[in-house]
C-alpha atoms as a PDB file:
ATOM      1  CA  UNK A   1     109.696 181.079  30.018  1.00  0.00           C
ATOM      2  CA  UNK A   2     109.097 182.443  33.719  1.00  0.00           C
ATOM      3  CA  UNK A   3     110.678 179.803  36.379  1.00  0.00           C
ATOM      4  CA  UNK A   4     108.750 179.563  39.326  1.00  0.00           C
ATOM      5  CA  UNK A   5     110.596 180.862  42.556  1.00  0.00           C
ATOM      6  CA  UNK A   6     108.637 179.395  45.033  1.00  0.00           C
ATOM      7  CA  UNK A   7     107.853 175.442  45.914  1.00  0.00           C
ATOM      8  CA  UNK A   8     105.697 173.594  48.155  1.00  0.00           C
ATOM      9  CA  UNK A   9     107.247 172.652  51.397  1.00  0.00           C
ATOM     10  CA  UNK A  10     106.874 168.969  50.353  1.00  0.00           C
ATOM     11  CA  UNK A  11     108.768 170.109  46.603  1.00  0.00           C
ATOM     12  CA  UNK A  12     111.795 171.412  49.015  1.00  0.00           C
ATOM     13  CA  UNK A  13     111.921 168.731  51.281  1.00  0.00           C
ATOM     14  CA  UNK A  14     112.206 165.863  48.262  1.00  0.00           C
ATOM     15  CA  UNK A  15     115.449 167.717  47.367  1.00  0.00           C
ATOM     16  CA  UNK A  16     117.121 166.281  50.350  1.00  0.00           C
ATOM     17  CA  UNK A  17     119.043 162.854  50.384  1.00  0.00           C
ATOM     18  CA  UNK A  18     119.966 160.434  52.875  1.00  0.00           C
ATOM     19  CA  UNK A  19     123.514 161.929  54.229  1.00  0.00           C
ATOM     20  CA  UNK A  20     122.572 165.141  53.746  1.00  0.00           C
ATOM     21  CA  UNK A  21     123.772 168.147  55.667  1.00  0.00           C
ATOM     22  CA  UNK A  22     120.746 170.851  56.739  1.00  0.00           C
ATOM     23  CA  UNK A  23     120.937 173.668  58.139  1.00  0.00           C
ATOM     24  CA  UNK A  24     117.852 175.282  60.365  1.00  0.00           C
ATOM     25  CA  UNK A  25     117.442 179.002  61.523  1.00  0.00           C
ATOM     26  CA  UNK A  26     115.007 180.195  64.196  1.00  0.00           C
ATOM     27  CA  UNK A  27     115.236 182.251  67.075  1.00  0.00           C
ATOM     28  CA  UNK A  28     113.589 179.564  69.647  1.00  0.00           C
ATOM     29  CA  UNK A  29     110.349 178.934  70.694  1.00  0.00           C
ATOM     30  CA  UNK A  30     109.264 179.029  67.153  1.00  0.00           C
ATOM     31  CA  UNK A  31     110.638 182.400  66.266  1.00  0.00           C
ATOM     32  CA  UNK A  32     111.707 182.779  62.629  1.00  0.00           C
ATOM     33  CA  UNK A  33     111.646 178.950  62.354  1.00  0.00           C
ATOM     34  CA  UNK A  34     110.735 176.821  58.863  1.00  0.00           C
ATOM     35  CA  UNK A  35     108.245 175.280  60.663  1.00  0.00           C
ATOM     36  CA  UNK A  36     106.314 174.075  57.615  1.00  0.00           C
ATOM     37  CA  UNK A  37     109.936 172.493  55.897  1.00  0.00           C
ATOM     38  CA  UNK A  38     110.669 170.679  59.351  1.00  0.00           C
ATOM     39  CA  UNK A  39     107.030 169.194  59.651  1.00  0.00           C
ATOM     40  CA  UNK A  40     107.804 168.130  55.995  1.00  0.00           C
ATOM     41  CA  UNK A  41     110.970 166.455  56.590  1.00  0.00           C
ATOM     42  CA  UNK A  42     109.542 164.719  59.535  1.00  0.00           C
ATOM     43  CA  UNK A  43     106.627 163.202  57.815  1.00  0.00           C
ATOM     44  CA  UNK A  44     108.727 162.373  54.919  1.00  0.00           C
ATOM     45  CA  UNK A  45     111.057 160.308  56.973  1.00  0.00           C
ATOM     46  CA  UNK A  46     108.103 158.855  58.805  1.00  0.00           C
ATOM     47  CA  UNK A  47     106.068 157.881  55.623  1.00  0.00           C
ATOM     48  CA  UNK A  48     109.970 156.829  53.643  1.00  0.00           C
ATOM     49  CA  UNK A  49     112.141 156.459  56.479  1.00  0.00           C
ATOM     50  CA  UNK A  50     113.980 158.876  54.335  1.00  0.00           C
ATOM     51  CA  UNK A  51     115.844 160.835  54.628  1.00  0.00           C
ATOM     52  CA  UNK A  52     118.258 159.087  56.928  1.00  0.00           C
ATOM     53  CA  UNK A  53     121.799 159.611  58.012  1.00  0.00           C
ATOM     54  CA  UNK A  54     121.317 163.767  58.065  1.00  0.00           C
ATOM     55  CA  UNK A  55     123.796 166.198  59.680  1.00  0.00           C
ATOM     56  CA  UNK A  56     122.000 169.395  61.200  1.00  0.00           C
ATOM     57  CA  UNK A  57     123.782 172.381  61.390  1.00  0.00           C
ATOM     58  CA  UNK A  58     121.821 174.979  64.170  1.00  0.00           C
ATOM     59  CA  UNK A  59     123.067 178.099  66.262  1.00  0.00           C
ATOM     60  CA  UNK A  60     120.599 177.409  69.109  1.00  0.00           C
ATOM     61  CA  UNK A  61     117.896 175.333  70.509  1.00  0.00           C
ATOM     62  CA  UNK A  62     115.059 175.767  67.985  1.00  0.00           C
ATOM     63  CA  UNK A  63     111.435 174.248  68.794  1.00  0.00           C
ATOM     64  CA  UNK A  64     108.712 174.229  72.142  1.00  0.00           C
ATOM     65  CA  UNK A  65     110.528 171.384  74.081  1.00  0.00           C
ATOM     66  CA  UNK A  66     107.369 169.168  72.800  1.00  0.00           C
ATOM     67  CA  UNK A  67     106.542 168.775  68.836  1.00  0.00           C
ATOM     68  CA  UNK A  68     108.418 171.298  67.090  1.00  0.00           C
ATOM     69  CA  UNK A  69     111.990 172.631  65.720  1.00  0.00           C
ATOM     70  CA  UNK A  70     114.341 170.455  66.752  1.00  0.00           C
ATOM     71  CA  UNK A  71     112.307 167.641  68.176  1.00  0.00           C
ATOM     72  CA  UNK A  72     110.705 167.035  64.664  1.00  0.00           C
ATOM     73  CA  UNK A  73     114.652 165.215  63.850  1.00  0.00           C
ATOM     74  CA  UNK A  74     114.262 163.261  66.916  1.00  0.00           C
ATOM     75  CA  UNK A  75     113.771 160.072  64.859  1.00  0.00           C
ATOM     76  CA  UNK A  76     115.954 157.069  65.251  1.00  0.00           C
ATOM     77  CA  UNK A  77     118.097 156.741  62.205  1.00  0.00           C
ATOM     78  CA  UNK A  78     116.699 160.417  61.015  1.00  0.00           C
ATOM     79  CA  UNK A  79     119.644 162.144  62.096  1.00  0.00           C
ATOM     80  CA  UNK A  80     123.651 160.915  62.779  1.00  0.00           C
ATOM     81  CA  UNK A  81     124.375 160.979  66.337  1.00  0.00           C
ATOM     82  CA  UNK A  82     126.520 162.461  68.222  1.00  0.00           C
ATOM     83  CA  UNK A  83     127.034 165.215  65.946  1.00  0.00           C
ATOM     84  CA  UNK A  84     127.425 168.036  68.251  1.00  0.00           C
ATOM     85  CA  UNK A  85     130.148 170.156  67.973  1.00  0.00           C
ATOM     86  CA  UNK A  86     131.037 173.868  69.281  1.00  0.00           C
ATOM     87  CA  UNK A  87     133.163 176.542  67.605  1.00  0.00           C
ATOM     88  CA  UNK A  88     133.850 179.681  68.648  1.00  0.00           C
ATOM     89  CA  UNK A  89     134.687 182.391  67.019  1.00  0.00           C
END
């Protein structure tokens, strides 16, 4: 039986649960960004108000200062705050 390797955004997004850790790539200003998993988890949480509680993991400032990357977590309860930290390497 072939397994499918590929899943709607929407499929992906129903895999995460409230306290969840996520981690995002991009390269800012919507370069090499999941655009279509973060508009899912955003209208997820708006439609479910789940999931809440997450802690995301990023190397940079992802998104167009507006609508997308990292504003699409800006949703009270959406994300636990603070949870910024630095390492260095």
């Amino acid at each position: 039986m072939a397994i499918d390797k590929f899943v709607t955004a929407e499929a992906a997004v129903a895999l995460i649960a409230d306290g969840d850790t996520v981690a995002l790539i991009g390269g800012g200003g919507g370069l090499c960004e999941a655009t279509c998993l973060h508009e899912a988890i955003e209208r997820r949480f708006l439609e479910t108000s789940h999931p809440r509680g997450l802690t995301v993991i990023h190397s940079l400032g992802i998104g167009d200062r507006k609508s997308r990357g990292m504003n699409r977590f800006a949703q009270e309860g959406m994300v636990n705050f603070p949870q910024i930290r630095f390492y260095l390497i």
